[in-house]
N, C-alpha and C. Protein backbone atom coordinates (compact mmCIF):
# COMPACT_ATOMS: atom_id res chain seq x y z
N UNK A 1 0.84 -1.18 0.00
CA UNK A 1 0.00 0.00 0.00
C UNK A 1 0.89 1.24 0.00
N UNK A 2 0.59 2.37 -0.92
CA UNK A 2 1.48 3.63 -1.19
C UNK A 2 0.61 4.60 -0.41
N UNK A 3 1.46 5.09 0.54
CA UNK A 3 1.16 5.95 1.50
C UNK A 3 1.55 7.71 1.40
N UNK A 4 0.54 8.55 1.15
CA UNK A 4 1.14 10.13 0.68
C UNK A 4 0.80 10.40 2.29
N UNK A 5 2.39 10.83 2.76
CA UNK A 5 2.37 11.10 4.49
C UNK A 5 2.23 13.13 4.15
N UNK A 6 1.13 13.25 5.24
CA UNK A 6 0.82 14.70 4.97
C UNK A 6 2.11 15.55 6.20
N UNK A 7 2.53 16.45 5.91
CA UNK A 7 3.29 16.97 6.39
C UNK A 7 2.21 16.94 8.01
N UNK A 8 1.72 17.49 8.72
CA UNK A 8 1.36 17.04 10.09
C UNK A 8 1.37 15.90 10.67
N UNK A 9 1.75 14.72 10.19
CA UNK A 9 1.80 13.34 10.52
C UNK A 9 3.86 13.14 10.66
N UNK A 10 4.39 14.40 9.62
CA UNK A 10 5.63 14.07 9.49
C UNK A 10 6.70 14.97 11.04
N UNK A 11 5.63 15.82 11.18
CA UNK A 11 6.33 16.65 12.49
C UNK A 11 4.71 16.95 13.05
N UNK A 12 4.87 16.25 14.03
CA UNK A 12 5.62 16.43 15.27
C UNK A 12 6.80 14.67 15.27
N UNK A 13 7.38 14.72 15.75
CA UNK A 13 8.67 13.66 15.97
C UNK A 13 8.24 12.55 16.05
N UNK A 14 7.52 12.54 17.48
CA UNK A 14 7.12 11.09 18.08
C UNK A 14 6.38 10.34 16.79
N UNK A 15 5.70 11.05 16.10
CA UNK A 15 4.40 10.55 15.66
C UNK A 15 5.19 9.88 13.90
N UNK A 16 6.08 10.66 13.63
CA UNK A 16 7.05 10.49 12.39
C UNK A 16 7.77 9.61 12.80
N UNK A 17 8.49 9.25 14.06
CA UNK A 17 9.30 8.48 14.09
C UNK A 17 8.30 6.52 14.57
N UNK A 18 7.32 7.15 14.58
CA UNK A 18 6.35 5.80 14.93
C UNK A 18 6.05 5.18 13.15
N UNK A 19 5.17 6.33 12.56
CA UNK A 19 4.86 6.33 11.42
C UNK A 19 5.56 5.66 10.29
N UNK A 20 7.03 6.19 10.01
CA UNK A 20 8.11 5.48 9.60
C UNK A 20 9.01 4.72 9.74
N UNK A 21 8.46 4.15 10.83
CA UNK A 21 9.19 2.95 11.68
C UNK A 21 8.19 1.54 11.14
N UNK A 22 6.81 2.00 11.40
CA UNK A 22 5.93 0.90 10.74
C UNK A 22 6.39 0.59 9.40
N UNK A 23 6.70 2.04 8.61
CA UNK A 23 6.84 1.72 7.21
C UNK A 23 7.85 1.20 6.87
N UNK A 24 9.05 1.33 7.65
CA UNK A 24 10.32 0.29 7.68
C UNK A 24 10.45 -1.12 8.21
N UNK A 25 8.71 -1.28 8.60
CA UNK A 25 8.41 -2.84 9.17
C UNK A 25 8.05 -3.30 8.07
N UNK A 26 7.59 -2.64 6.65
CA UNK A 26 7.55 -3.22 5.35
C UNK A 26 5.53 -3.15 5.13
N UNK A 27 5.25 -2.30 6.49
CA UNK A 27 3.63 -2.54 6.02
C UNK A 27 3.30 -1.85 5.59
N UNK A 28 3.90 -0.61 4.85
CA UNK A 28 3.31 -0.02 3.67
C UNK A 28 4.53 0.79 2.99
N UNK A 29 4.28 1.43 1.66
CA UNK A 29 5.35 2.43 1.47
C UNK A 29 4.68 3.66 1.58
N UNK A 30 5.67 4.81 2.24
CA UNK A 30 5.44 6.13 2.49
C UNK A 30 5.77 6.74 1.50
N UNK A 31 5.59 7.95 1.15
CA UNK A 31 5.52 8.98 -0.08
C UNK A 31 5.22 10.36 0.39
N UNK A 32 6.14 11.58 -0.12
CA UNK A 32 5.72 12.64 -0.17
C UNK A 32 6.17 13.43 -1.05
N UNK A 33 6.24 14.76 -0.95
CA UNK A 33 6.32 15.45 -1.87
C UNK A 33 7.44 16.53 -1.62
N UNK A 34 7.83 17.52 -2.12
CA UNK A 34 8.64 18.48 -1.95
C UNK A 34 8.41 19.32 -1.07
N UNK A 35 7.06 20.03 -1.36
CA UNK A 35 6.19 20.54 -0.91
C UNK A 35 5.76 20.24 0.69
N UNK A 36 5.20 19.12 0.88
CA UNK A 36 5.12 18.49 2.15
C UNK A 36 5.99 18.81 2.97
N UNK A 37 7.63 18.21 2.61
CA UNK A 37 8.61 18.32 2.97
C UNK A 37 9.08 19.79 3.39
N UNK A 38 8.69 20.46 2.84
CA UNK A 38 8.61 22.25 2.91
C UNK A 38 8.05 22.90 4.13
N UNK A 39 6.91 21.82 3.99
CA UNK A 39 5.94 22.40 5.06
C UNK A 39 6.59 21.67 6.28
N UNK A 40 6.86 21.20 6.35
CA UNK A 40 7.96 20.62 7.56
C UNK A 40 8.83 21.43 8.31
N UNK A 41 9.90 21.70 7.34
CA UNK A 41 10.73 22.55 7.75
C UNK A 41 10.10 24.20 8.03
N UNK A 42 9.34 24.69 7.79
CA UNK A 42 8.95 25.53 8.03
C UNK A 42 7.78 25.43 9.34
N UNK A 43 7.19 24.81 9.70
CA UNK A 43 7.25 24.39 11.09
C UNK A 43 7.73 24.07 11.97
N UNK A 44 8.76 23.73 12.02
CA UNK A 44 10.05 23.40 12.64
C UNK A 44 10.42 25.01 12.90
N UNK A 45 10.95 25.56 11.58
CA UNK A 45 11.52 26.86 11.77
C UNK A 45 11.02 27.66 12.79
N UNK A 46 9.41 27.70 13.12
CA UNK A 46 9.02 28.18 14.44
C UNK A 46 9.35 28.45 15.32
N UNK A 47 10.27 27.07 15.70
CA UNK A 47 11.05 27.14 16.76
C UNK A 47 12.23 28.05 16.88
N UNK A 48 12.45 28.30 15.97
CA UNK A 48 14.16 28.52 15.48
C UNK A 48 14.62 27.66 14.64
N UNK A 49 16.08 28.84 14.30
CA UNK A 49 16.64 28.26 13.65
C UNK A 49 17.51 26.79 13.21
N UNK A 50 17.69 26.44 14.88
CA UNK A 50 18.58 25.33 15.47
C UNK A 50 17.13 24.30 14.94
N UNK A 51 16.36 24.47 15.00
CA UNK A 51 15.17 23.37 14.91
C UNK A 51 14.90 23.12 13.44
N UNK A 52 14.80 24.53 12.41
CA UNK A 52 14.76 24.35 11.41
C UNK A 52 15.99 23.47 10.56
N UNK A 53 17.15 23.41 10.97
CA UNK A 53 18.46 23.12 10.50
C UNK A 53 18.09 21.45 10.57
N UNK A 54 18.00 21.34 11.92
CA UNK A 54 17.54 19.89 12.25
C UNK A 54 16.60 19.06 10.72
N UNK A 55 15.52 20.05 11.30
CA UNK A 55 14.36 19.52 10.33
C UNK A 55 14.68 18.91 8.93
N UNK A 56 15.82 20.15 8.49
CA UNK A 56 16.14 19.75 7.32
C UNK A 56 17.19 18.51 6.99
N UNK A 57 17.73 18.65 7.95
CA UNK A 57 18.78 17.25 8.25
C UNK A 57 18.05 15.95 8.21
N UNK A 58 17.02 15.90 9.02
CA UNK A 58 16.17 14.75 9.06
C UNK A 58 15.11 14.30 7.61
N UNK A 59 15.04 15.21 6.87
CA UNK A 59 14.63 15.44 5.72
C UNK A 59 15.47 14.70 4.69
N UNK A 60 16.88 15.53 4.36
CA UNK A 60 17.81 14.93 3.79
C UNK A 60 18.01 13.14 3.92
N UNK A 61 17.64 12.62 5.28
CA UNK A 61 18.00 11.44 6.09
C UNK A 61 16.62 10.42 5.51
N UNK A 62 15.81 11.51 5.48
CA UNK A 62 14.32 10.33 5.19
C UNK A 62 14.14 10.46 3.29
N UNK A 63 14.97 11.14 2.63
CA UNK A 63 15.43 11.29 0.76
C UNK A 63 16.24 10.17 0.85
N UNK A 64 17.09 9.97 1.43
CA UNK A 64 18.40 8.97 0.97
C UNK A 64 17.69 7.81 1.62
N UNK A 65 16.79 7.40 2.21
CA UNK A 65 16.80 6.47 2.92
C UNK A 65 15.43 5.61 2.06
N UNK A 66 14.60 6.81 1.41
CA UNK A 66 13.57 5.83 0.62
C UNK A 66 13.26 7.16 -0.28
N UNK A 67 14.87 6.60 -1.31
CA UNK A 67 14.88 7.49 -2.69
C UNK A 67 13.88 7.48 -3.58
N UNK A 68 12.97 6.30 -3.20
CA UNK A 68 11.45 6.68 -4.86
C UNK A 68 10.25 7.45 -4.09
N UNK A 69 10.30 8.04 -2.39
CA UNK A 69 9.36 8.31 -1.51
C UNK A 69 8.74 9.54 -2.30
N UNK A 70 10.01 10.16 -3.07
CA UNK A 70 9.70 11.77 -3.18
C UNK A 70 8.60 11.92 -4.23
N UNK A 71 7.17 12.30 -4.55
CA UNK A 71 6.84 12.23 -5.51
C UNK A 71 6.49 13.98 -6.13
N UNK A 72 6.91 14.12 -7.51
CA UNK A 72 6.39 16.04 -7.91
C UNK A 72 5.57 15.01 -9.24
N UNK A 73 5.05 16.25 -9.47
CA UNK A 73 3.44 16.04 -9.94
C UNK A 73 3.59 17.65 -10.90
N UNK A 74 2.77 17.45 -12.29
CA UNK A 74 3.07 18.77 -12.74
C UNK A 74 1.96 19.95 -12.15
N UNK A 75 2.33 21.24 -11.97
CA UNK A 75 2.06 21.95 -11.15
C UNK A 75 -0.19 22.28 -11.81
N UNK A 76 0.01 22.00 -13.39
CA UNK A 76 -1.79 22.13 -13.87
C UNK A 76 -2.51 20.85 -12.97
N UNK A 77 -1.68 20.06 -12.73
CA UNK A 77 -2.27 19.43 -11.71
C UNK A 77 -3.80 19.62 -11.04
N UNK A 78 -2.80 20.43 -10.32
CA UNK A 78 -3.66 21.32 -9.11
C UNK A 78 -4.93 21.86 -9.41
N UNK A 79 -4.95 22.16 -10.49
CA UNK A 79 -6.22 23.30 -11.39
C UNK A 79 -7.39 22.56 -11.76
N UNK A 80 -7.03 20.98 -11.64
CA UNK A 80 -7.94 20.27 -12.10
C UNK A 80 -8.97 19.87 -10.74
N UNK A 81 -8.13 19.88 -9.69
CA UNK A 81 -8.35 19.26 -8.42
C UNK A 81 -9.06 20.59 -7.60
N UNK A 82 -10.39 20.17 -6.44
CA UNK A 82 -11.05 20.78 -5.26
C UNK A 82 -10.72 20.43 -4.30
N UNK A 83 -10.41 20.84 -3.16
CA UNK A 83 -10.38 20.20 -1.75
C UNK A 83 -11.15 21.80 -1.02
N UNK A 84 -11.83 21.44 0.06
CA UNK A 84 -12.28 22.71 1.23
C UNK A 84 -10.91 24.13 1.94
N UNK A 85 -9.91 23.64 1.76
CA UNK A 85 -8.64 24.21 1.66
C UNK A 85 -8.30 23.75 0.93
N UNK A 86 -7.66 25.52 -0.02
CA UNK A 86 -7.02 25.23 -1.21
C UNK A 86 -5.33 24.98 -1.72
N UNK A 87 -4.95 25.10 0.06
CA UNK A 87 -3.24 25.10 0.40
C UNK A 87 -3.48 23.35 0.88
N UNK A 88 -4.19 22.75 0.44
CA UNK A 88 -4.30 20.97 0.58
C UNK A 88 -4.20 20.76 -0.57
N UNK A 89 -3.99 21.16 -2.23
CA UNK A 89 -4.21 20.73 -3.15
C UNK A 89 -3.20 19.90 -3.59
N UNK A 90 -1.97 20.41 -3.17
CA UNK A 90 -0.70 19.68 -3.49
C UNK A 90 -0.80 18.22 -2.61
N UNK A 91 -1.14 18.41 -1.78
CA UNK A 91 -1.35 17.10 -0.93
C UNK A 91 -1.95 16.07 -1.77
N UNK A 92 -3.25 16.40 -2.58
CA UNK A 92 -3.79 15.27 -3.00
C UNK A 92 -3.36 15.50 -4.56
N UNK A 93 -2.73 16.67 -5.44
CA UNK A 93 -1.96 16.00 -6.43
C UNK A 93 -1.15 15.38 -5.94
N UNK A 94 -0.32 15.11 -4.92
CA UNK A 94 1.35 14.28 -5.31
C UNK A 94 0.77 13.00 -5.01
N UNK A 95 -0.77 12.80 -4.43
CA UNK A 95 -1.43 11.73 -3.85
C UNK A 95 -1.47 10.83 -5.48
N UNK A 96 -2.36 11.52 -6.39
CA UNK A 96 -2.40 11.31 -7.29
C UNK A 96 -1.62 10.97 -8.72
N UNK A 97 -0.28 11.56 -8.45
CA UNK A 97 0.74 11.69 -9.51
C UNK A 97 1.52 10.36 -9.11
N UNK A 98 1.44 10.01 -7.69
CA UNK A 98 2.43 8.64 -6.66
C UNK A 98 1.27 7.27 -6.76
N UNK A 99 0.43 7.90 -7.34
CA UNK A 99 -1.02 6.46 -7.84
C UNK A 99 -0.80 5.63 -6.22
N UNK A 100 -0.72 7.06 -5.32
CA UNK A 100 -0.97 6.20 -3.83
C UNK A 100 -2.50 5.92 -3.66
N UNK A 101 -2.49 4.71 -2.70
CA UNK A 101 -3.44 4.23 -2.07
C UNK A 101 -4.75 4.96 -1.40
N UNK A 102 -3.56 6.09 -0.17
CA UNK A 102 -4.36 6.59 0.65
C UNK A 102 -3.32 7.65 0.94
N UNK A 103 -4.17 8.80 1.87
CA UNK A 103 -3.47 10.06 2.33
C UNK A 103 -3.83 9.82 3.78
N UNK A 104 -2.10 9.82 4.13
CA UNK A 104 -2.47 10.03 6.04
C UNK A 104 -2.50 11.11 6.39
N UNK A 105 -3.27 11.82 7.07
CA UNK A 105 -3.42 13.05 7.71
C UNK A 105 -4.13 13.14 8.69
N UNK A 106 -3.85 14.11 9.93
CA UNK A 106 -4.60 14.08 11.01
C UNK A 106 -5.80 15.36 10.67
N UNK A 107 -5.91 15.98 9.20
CA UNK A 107 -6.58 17.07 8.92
C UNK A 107 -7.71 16.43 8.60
N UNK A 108 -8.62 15.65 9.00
CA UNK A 108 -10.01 14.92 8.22
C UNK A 108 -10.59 15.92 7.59
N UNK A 109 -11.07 17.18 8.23
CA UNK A 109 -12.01 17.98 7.42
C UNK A 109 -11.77 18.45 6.12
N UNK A 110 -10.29 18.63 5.92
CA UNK A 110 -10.22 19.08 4.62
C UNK A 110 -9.85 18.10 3.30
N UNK A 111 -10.32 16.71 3.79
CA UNK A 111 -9.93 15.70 2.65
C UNK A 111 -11.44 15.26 2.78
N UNK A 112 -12.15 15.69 1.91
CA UNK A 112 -13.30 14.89 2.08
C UNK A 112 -13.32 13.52 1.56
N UNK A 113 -13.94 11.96 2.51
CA UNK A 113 -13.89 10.95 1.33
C UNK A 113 -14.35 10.77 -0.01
N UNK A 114 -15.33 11.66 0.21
CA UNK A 114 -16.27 11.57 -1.47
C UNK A 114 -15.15 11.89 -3.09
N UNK A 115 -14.48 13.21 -2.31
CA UNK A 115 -13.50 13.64 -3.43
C UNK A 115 -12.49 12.81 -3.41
N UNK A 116 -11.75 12.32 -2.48
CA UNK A 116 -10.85 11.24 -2.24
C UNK A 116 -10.99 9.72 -3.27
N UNK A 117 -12.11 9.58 -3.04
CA UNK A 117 -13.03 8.14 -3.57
C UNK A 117 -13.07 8.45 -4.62
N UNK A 118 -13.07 10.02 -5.59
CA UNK A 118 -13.25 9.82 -6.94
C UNK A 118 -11.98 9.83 -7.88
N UNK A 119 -10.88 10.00 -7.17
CA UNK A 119 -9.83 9.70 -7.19
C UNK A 119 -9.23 8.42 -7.16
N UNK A 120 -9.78 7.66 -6.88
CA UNK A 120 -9.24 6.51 -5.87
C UNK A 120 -8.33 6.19 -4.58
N UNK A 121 -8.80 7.38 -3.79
CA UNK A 121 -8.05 7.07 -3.03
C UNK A 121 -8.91 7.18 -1.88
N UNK A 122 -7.92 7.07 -0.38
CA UNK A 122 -8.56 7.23 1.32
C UNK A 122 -7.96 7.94 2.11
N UNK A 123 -8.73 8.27 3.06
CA UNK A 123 -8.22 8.97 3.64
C UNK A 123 -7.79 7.93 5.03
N UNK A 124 -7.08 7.97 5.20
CA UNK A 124 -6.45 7.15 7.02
C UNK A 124 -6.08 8.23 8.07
N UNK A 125 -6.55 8.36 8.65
CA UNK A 125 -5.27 9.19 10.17
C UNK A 125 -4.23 8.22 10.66
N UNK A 126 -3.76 8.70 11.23
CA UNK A 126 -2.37 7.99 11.79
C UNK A 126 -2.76 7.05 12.65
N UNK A 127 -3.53 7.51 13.99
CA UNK A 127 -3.72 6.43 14.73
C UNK A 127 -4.54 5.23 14.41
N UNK A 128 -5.66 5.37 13.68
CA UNK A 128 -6.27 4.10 13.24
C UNK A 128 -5.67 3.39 12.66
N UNK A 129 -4.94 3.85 11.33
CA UNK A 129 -4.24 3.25 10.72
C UNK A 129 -2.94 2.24 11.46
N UNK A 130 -2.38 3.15 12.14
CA UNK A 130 -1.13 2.33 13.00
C UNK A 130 -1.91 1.34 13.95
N UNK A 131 -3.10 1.88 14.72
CA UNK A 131 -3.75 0.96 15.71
C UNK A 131 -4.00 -0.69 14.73
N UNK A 132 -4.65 -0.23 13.69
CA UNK A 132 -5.19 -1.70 12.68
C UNK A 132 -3.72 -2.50 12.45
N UNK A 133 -2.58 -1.46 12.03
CA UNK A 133 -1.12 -2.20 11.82
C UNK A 133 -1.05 -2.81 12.87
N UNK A 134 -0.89 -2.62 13.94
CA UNK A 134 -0.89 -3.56 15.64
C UNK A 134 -1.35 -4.64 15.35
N UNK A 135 -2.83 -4.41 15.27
CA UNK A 135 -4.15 -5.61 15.67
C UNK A 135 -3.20 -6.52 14.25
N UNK A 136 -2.74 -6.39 13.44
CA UNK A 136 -3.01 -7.06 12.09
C UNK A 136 -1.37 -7.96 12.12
N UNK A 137 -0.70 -6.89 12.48
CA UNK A 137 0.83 -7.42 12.69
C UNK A 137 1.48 -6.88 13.94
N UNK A 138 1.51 -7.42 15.46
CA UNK A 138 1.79 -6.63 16.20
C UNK A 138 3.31 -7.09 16.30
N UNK A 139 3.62 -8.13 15.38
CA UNK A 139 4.78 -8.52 16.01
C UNK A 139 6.02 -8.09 14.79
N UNK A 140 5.68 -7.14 13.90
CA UNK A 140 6.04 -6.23 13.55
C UNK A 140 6.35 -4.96 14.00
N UNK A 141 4.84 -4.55 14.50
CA UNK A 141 4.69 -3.07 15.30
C UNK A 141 5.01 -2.56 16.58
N UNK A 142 5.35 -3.83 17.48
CA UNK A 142 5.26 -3.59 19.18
C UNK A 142 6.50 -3.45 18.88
N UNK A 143 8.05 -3.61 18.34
CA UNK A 143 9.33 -3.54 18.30
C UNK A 143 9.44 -1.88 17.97
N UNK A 144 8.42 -1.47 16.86
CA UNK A 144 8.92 -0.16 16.34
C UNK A 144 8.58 0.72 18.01
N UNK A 145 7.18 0.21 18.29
CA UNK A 145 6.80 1.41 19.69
C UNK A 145 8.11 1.15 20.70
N UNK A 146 8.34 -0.35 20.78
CA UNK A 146 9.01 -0.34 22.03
C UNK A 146 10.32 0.74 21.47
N UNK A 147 10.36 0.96 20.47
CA UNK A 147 12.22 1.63 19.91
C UNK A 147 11.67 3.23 20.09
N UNK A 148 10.68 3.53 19.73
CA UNK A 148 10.36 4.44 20.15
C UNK A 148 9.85 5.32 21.26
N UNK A 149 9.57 4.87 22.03
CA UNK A 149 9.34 4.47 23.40
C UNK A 149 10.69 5.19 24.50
N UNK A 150 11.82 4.14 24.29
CA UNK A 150 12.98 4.02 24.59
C UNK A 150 13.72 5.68 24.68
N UNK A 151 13.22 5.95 23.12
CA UNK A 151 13.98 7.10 22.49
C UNK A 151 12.98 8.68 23.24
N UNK A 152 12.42 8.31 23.33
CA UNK A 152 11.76 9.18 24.16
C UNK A 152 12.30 9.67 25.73
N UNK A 153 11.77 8.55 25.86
CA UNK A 153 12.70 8.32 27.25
C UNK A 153 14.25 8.96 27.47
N UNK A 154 14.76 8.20 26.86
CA UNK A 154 16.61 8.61 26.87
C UNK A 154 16.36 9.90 26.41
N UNK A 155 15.94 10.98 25.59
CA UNK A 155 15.97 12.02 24.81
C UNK A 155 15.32 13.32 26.53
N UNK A 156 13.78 12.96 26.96
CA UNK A 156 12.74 13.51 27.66
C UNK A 156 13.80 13.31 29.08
N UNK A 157 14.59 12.31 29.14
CA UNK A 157 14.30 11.75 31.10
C UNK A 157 13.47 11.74 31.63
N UNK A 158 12.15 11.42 30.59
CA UNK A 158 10.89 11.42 31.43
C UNK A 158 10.94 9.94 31.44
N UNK A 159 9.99 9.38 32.46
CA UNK A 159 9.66 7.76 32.39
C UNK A 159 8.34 7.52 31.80
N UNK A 160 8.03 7.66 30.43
CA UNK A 160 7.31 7.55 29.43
C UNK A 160 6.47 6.23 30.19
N UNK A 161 5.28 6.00 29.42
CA UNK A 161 4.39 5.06 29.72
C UNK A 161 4.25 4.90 28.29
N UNK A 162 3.94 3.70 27.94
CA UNK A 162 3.33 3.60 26.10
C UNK A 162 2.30 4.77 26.05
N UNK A 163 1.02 4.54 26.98
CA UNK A 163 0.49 4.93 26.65
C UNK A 163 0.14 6.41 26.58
N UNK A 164 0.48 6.71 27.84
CA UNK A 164 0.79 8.42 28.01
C UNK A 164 1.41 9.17 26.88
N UNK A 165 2.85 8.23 26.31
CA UNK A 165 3.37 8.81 25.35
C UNK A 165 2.37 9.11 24.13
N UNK A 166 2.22 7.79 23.64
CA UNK A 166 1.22 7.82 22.48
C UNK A 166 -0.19 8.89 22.40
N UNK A 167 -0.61 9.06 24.09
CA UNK A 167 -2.13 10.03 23.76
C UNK A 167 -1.30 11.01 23.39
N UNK A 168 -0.03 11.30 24.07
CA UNK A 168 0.55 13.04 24.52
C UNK A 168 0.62 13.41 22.51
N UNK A 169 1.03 12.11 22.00
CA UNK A 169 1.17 12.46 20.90
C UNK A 169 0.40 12.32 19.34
N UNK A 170 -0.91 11.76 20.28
CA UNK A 170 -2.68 11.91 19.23
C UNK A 170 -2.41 10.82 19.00
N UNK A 171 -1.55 9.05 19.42
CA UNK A 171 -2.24 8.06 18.93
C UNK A 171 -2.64 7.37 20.02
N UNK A 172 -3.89 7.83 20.98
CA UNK A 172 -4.56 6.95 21.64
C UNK A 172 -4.78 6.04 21.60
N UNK A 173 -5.34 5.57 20.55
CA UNK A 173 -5.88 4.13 20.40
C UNK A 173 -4.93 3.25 20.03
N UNK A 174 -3.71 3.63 19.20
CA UNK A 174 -2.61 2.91 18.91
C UNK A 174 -1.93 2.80 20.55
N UNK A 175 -1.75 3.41 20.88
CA UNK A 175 -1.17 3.66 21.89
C UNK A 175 -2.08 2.48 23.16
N UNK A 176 -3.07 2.62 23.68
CA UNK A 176 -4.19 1.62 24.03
C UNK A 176 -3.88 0.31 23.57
N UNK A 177 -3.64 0.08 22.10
CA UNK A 177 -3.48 -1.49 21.49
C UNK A 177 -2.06 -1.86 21.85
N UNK A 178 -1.21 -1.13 21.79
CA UNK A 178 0.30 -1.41 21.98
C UNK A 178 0.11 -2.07 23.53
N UNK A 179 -0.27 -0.98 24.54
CA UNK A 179 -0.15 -1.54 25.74
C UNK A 179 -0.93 -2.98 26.27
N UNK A 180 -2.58 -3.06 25.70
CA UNK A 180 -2.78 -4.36 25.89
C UNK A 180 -2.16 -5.33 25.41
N UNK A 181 -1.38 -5.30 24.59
CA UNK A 181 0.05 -6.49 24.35
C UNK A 181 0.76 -6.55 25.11
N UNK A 182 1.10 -5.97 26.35
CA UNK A 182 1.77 -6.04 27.11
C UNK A 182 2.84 -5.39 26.97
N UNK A 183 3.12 -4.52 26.18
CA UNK A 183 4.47 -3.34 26.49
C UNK A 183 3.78 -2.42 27.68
C-alpha cells in the first residue's frame, strides 16, 4: 500500500518516528512530496533556527533512505483538483501523480472521502491506521513502539508510559493497542 504522508503526521517527531518505523516494518510504502517536505521545515523553523536546521537534516536522512518516496506532480495538476482548503491541493496532487493508495493526515475535514473516492483514493489518520497495523501485525509493530518508546525516554528523562506517550502524541488508540500487548 502507497502511503502520501501529509506533512502534520511528518512533524511532530514522536508521531514520524512511529509512522516510519511501521513503514520500515515493510507494512506499507510512504511517499511525499517536496512541498510536504517544505511544510515541515517551516514548522520546525518556528522554533528557530537550530530546529529548522535539524528539520532539514532529518529530511535529507528520510530522501536517501527511501529514494522513490519523493513524488512532484506537474504543477496544472492542481487546477484540475477541489479540496475545502485550497493550500491541501498539493497534498492530494502528489497523492495522485504517486497512484498512492491513501493520504495520512490528522486534517479529516479538509480531505473529504467523497473527493478522495473519486480519485481513488482514502483517507487514514495515523492512529487508526497504525492501531489496525498492531491488531493485524503486532509482532512487527510492538518492536517499532518499544524503539520508540525508549527514544523518548533517553531524549525527555521522562519515564514515558506507552500509553501516556502515544495520547501526549494523538495516537490513543494505537497507543491503548500497543499496551494491551503487554508493552
Amino acid at each position: 500500500m502507497r502511503v502520501m504522508i501529509d506533512a502534520n503526521v511528518l512533524y511532530p517527531t514522536v508521531m514520524r518516528e512511529v509512522v516510519l518505523g511501521v513503514a520500515r516494518a515493510g507494512l506499507f510504502t510512504p511517499q511525499w512530496s517536496p512541498r510536504i517536505l517544505e511544510e515541515w521545515a517551516r514548522a520546525a523553523a518556528k522554533l528557530g533556527p537550530e530546529a529548522e536546521t535539524h528539520a532539514r537534516g532529518e529530511i535529507a536522512i528520510l530522501n536517501a533512505g527511501w529514494p522513490n518516496a519523493e513524488i512532484r506532480y506537474p504543477v496544472a495538476l492542481e487546477a484540475r483538483l477541489w479540496l475545502p482548503d485550497p493550500g491541501d491541493l498539493h497534498v492530494l496532487a502528489a497523492a495522485i501523480a504517486g497512484s498512492s493508495d491513501a493520504i495520512m493526515t490528522v486534517n479529516a475535514k479538509d480531505f473529504p472521502r467523497n473527493i478522495l473516492t473519486e480519485e481513488g483514493l482514502v483517507r487514514v489518520d495515523p492512529d487508526g491506521y497504525l492501531q489496525g497495523c498492531a491488531e493485524a501485525q503486532p509482532e512487527r509493530v510492538i518492536p517499532v513502539a518499544q524503539s520508540v518508546l525508549a527514544e523518548a525516554r533517553r531524549l525527555s528523562g521522562d519515564d514515558w508510559t506507552m500509553r501516556a506517550l502515544m495520547k501526549k502524541v494523538r495516537l490513543p488508540r494505537f497507543g491503548k493497542t500497543i499496551e494491551r500487548a503487554g508493552v
